[in-house]
Structure formats: C-alpha cells, structure tokens
Protein backbone atom coordinates (compact mmCIF):
# COMPACT_ATOMS: atom_id res chain seq x y z
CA UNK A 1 18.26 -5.88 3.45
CA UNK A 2 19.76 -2.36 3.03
CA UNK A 3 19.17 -2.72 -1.00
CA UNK A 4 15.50 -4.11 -0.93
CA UNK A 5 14.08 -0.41 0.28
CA UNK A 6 14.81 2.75 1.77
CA UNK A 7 12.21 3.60 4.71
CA UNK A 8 10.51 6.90 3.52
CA UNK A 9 10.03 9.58 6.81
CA UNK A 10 10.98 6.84 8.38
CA UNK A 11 12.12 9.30 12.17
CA UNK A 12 8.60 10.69 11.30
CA UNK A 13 7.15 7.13 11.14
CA UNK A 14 8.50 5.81 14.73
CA UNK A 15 7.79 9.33 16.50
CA UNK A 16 3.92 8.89 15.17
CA UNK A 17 4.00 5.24 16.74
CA UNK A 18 5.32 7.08 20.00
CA UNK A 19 6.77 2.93 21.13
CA UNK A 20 6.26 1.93 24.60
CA UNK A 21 9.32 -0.62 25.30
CA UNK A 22 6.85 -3.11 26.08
CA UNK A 23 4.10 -2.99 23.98
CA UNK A 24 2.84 -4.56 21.09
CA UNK A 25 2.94 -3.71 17.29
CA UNK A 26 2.66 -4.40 13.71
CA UNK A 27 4.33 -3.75 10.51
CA UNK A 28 1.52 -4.47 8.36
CA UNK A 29 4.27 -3.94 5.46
CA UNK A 30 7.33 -5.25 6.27
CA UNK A 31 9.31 -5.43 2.77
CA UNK A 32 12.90 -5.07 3.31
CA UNK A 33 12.35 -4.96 7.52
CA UNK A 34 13.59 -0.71 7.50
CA UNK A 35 10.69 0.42 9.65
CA UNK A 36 10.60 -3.22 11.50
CA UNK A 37 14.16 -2.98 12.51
CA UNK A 38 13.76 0.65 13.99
CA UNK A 39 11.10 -0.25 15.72
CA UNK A 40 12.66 -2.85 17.48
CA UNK A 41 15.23 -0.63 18.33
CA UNK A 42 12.58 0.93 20.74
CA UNK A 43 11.36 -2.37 21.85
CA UNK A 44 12.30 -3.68 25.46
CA UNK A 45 9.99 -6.42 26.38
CA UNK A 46 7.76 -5.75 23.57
CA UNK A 47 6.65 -7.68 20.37
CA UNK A 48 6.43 -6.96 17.05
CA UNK A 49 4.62 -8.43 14.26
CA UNK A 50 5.40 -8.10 10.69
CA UNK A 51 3.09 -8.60 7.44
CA UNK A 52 4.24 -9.27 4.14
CA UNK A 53 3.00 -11.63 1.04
CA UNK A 54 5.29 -10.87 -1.01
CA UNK A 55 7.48 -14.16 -0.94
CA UNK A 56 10.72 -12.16 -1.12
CA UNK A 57 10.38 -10.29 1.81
CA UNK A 58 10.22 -13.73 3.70
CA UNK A 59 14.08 -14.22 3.81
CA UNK A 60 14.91 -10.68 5.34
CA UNK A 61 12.60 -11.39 7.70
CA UNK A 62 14.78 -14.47 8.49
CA UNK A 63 17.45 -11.99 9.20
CA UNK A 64 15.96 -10.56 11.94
CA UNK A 65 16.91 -12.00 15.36
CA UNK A 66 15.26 -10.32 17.83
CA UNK A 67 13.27 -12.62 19.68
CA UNK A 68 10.29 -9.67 20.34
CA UNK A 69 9.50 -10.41 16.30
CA UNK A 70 6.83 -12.81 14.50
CA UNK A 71 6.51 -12.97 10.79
CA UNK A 72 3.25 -13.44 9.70
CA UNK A 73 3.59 -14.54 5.63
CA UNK A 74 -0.53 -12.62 4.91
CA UNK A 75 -1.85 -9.91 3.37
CA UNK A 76 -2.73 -7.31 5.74
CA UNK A 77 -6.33 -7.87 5.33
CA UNK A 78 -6.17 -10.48 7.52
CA UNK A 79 -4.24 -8.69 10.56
CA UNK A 80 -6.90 -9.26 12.85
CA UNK A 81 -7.58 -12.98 11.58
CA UNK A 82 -3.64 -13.65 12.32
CA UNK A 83 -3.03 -11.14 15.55
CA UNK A 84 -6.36 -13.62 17.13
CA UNK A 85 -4.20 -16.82 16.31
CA UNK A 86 -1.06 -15.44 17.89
CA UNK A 87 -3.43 -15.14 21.10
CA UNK A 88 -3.10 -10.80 20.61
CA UNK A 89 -6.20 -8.99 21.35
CA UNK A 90 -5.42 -5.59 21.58
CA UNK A 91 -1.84 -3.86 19.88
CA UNK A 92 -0.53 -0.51 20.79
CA UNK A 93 0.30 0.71 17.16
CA UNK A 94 -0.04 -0.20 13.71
CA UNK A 95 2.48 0.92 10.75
CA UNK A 96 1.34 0.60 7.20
CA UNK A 97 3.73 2.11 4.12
CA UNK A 98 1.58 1.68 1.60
CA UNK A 99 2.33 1.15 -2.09
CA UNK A 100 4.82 -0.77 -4.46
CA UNK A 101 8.60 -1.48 -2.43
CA UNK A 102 11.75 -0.04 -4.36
CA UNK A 103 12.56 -3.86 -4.59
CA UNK A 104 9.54 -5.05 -6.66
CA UNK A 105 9.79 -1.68 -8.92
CA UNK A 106 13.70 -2.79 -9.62
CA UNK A 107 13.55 -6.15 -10.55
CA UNK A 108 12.24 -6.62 -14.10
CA UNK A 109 10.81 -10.17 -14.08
CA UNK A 110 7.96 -9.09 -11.50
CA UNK A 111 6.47 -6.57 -14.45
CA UNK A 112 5.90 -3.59 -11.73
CA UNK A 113 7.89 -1.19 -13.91
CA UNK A 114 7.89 0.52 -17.18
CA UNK A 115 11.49 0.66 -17.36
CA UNK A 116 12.17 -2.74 -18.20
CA UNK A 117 10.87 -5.29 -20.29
CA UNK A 118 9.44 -8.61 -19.09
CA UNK A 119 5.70 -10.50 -18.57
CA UNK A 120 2.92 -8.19 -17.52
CA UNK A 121 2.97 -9.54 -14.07
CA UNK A 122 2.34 -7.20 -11.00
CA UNK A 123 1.25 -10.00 -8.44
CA UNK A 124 2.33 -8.69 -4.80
CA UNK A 125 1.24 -12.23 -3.71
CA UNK A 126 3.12 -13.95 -6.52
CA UNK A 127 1.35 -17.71 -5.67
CA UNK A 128 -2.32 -15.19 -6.55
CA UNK A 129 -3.91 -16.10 -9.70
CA UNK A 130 -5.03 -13.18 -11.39
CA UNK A 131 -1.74 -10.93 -13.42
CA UNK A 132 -1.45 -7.82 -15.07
CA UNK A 133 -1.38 -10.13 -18.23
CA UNK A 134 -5.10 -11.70 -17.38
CA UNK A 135 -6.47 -8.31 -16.92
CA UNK A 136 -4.77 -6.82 -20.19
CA UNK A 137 -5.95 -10.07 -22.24
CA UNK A 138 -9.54 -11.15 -20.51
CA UNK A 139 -11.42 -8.32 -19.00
CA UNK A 140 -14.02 -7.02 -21.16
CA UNK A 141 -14.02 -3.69 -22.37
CA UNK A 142 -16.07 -2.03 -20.22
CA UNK A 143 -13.84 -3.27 -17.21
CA UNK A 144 -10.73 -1.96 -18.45
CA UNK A 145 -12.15 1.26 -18.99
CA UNK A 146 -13.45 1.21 -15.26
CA UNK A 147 -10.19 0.59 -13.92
CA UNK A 148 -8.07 2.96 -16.32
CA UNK A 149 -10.32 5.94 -15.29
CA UNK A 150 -11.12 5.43 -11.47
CA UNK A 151 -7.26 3.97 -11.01
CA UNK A 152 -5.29 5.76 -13.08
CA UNK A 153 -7.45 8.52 -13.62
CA UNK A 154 -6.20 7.94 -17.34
CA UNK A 155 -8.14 10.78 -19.58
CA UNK A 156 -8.73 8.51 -22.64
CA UNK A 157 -9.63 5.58 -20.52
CA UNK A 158 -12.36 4.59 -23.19
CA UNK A 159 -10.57 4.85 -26.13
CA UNK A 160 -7.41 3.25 -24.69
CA UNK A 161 -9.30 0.18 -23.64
CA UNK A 162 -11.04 -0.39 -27.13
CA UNK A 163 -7.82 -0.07 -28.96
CA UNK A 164 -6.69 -2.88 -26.12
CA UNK A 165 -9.33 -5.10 -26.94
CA UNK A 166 -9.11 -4.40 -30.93
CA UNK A 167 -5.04 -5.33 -30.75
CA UNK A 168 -5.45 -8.79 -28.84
CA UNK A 169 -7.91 -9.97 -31.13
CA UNK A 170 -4.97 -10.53 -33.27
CA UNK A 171 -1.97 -11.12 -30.94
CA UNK A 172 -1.85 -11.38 -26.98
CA UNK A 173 -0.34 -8.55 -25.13
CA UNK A 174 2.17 -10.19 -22.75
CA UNK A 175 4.66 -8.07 -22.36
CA UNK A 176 5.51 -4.98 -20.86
CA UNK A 177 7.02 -4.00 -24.20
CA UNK A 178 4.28 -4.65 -26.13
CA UNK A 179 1.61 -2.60 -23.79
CA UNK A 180 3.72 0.44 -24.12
CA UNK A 181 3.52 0.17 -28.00
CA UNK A 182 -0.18 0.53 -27.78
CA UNK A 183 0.12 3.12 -25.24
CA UNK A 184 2.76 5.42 -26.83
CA UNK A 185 -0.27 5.94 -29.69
CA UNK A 186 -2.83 7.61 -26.93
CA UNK A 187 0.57 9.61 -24.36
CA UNK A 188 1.41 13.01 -25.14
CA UNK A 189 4.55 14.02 -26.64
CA UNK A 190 6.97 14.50 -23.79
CA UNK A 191 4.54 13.20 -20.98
CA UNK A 192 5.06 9.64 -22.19
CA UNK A 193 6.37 7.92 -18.81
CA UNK A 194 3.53 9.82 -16.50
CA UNK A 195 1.22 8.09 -18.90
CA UNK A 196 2.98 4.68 -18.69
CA UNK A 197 2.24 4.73 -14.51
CA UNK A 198 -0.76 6.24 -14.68
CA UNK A 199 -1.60 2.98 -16.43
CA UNK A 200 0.56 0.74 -14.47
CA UNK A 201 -0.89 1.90 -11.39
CA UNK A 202 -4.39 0.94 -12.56
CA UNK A 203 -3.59 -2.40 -13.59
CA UNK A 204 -1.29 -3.08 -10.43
CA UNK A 205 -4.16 -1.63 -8.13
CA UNK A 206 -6.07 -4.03 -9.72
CA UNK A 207 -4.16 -7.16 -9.96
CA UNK A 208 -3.45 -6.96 -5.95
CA UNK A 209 -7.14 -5.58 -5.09
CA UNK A 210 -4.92 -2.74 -3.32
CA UNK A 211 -8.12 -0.25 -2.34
CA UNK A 212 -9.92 -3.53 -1.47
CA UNK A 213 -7.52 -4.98 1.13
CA UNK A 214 -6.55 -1.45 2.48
CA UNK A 215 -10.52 -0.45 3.30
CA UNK A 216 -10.56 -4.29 4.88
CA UNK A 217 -7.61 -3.04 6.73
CA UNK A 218 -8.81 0.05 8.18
CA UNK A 219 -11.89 -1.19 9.31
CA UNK A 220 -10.34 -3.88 11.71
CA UNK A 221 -8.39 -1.31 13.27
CA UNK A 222 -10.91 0.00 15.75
CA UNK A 223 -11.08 -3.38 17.34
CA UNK A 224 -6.81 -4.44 17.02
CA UNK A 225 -5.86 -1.39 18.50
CA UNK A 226 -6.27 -0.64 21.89
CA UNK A 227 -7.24 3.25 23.26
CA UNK A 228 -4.52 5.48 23.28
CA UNK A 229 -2.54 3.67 20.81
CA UNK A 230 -1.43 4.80 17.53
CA UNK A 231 -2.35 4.30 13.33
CA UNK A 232 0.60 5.30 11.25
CA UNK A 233 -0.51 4.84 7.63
CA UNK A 234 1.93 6.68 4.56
CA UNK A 235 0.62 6.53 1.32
CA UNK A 236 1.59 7.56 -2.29
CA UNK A 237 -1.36 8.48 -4.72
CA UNK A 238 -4.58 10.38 -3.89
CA UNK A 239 -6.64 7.43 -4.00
CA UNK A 240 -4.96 5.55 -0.94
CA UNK A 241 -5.02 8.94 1.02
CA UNK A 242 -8.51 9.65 0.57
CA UNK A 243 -9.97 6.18 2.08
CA UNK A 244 -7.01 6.47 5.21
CA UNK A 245 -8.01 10.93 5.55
CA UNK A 246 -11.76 9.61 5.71
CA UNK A 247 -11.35 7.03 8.39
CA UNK A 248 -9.11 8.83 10.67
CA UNK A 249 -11.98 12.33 10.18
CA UNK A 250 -14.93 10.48 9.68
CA UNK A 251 -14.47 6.98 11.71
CA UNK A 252 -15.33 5.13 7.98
CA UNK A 253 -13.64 4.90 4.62
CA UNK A 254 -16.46 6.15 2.56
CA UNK A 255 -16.02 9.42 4.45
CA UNK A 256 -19.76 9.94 5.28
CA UNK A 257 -20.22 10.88 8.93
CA UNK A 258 -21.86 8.44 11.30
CA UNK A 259 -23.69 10.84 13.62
CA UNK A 260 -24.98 9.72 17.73
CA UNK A 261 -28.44 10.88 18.97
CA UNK A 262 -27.01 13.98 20.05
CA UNK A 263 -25.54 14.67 16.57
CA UNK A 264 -21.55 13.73 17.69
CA UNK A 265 -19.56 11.94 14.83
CA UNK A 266 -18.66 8.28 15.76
CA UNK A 267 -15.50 7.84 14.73
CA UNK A 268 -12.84 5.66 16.74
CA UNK A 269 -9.49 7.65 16.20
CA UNK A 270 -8.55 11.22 16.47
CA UNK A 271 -6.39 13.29 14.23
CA UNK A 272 -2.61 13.37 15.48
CA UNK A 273 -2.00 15.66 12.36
CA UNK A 274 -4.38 17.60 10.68
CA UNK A 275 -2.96 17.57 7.34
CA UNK A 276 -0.45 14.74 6.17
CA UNK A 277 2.74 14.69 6.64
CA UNK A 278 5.32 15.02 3.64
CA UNK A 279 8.95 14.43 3.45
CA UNK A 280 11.55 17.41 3.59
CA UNK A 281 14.14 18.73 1.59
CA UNK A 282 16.52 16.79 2.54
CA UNK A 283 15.03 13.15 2.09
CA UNK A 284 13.45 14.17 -1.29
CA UNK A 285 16.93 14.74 -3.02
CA UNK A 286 17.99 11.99 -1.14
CA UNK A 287 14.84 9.12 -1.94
CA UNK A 288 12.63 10.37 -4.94
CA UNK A 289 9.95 7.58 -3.94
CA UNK A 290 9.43 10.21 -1.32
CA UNK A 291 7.99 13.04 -3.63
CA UNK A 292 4.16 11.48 -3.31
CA UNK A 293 4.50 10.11 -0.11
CA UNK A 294 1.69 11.59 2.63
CA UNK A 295 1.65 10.26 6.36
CA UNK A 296 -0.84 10.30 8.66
CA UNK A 297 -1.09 9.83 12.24
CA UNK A 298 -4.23 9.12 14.37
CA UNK A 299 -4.89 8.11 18.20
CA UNK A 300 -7.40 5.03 19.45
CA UNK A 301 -9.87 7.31 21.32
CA UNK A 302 -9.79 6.26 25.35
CA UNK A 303 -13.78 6.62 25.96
C-alpha cells in the first residue's frame, strides 16, 4: 500500500477535516488508502467511507481492517447516491485528492504516462468504454481541438488536431509511442515533455469526464455534509481549482454569485483558507507530485 501513493500535505489534509472520533467521513479518493488510514487513526466510534473506481485500489482497501471503514467500488459522482444506500444522511467531512495516483502514472499498460510506451488507454474506471485510443482515432476534428485547447490549454490546438486526423487516415494511432511522434513535430525544442502532458491531460480529462464528475461532486455536497463540518478538496491544475475556489466563494461551480432579496450571496460553505494551501519545502524535495498541488478548506455554514 506504501508503493501505490504518497499522500500529498497529507498533516495539512487531516487538520482541515478537524475529525471528531465519532463522526462520519469520506475519502471520495481512496487510491492507495494514505489519507484513509490517517484518518482512521483519529476515528473512535466513527465511520469512514472510501471511493475509488479504479479496480486496483479495491485490494488495498481489503487491507484495511478497521471495522469503522466501508468501501464503496463508485465514482465519486455518485457519493450521495451510495452514502443514501448505506442509510448516511448527513457526514461530518469530505476528503477529495484530486487528479491521476502515482500508481496509475507508474504502471505503463494503463497509458497515463508519457514515459512509457503502451495502448493509449487512460480509463480511471478501466470496465468504462470510451479510451484515450477512441478519442485519438474517432472524435472529429473539431472535438479534438475543443478538448486540446480548453484541457490542455495546448497553443496549436487546431493545427495539432488536423495533423491527428490527416495521420489516421492512413494508420491508427494506438500507441503512446506513436502519439508522441506526431506531437514532437508541433513541441518546442527543449519544452518537449510539458507539451506531452499538456496533451495527456486533455485526453485523460476527457476519457474519465474528470471536470464533469468533480462539478457533480461539489454540488451534492451542500446536502451530504452536515453544518459545521468540513470540505477538504486538493487539486493539481488550474482547471480543477477554479470550479472547487468558485464553489467554496460563490456557493456554485460556475462562480457567478447567487444573490438573496437583500443582496447576501447564497453560498453553503465558508472559506477556512482564503487562498489554497501549497506544500512546503520540505515535502516538495521530498514528493514532486506536490509542486501543483493546491488545497482548500471550507466549513458547512450552521444557519
């Protein structure tokens, strides 16, 4: 379990949850069970559920004994669906860490990263349907653009998704291998790999409908957790942070303010931080995933 991730600010991470012994949480990205197992550390009485679809995350979660925890085998769009058929109304703190597990990025078969070779995979939920290699191969044109620039923010998003289409007219693109060969012709000298996950990160966000199920997320947490309880979301790229800053500030993920009769913005959380949260010196020489990774902590509002 050790090997499948190192928790990112993860002391940061259970101080924003601020546990009570007995209450009730969820890991909405369990993974390798790091942030899981600290929490129930803090747990007396309590319960803690963990989310994951990722099928390899399922056996660490069999490692866990503690009888306060429930796996729930989901994507964390559908926390409230599964907290209602556990009987849970109401939780006292939800932990999301956001993003792409160590694990998935180092094994080559699952096509996450640009460092190995293998099938242009990227499914989080490997029993989905839709692959990196269906989106390189199928979408038309105009899609791939749309997901290179808004995902990627890729600067020759239009140009790299005609030369896309133009090269599978003649041959598939299946491989991780053979996407970089098209890509190495649009990268600039020397900023090769940024350009690589720039792209890979568009495709991935894609593939796993990442913004998608996180903005479904969000908006279920007014009503799964309870007032005075806490949202502990870390994320790594600007996109993620933006829809998680504009629902904690502006109580909705398209951060435009929902104003009362009297002009006060409706919004069910409040701030614990005002700006996010990064790692230190120490844990950046220590975990480079930390380098991007911003954490935010907000509070259910009691009236």
């Amino acid at each position: 379990m050790s090997e499948y991730h190192q928790p990112v600010m993860l002391q940061q991470c259970i101080e924003g949850l601020a546990i009570n012994p007995s209450g009730i949480y969820v890991d909405l990205t369990f993974g390798g069970g790091g942030h899981s197992q600290a929490i129930l550390e803090h747990l007396k009485d309590g319960k803690l559920f963990g989310f994951d679809q990722d099928h390899d995350a399922v056996a660490n979660a069999e490692e866990i004994t503690h009888e306060g925890f429930e796996f729930v085998q989901a994507n964390f769009r559908h926390c409230k669906k599964y907290l209602k058929l556990y009987g849970i109304k109401e939780v006292d703190g939800v932990l999301a860490d956001l993003g792409v597990s160590s694990h998935q990025f180092n094994k080559p078969e699952r096509g996450f990263s640009t460092r190995f070779d293998a099938e242009l995979d990227m499914r989080m939920d490997q029993q989905a349907e839709l692959s990196a290699k269906k989106v390189i191969n199928t979408y038309e044109e105009a899609d791939l653009h749309r997901i290179f620039g808004l995902y990627g923010e890729v600067r020759n998003a239009k140009t790299l998704a005609s030369a896309i289409v133009a090269a599978r007219t003649n041959k598939a693109i299946n491989t991780v291998a053979e996407l970089k060969t098209i890509l190495d012709r649009f990268a600039k000298r020397g900023r090769e790999n940024k350009y690589y996950a720039q792209v890979f990160q568009a495709l991935r966000i894609e593939v796993n409908e990442e913004l998608k199920a996180l903005e479904e997320m969000l908006e279920q947490m007014e009503e799964v957790i309870k007032p005075g309880g806490r949202l502990v979301v870390m994320s790594y790229h600007s996109l993620e942070d933006r829809l998680v800053k504009n629902y904690i500030n502006k109580g909705n993920v398209s951060g435009v303010e929902d104003k009362d009769f009297y002009g006060n913005v409706s919004k069910p959380f409040d701030a614990i931080n005002r700006k996010p949260i990064t790692a230190d010196a120490e844990e950046l020489e220590k975990n480079n995933r930390s380098r991007s990774a911003k954490l935010r902590i907000a509070e259910r509002k009691t009236v």
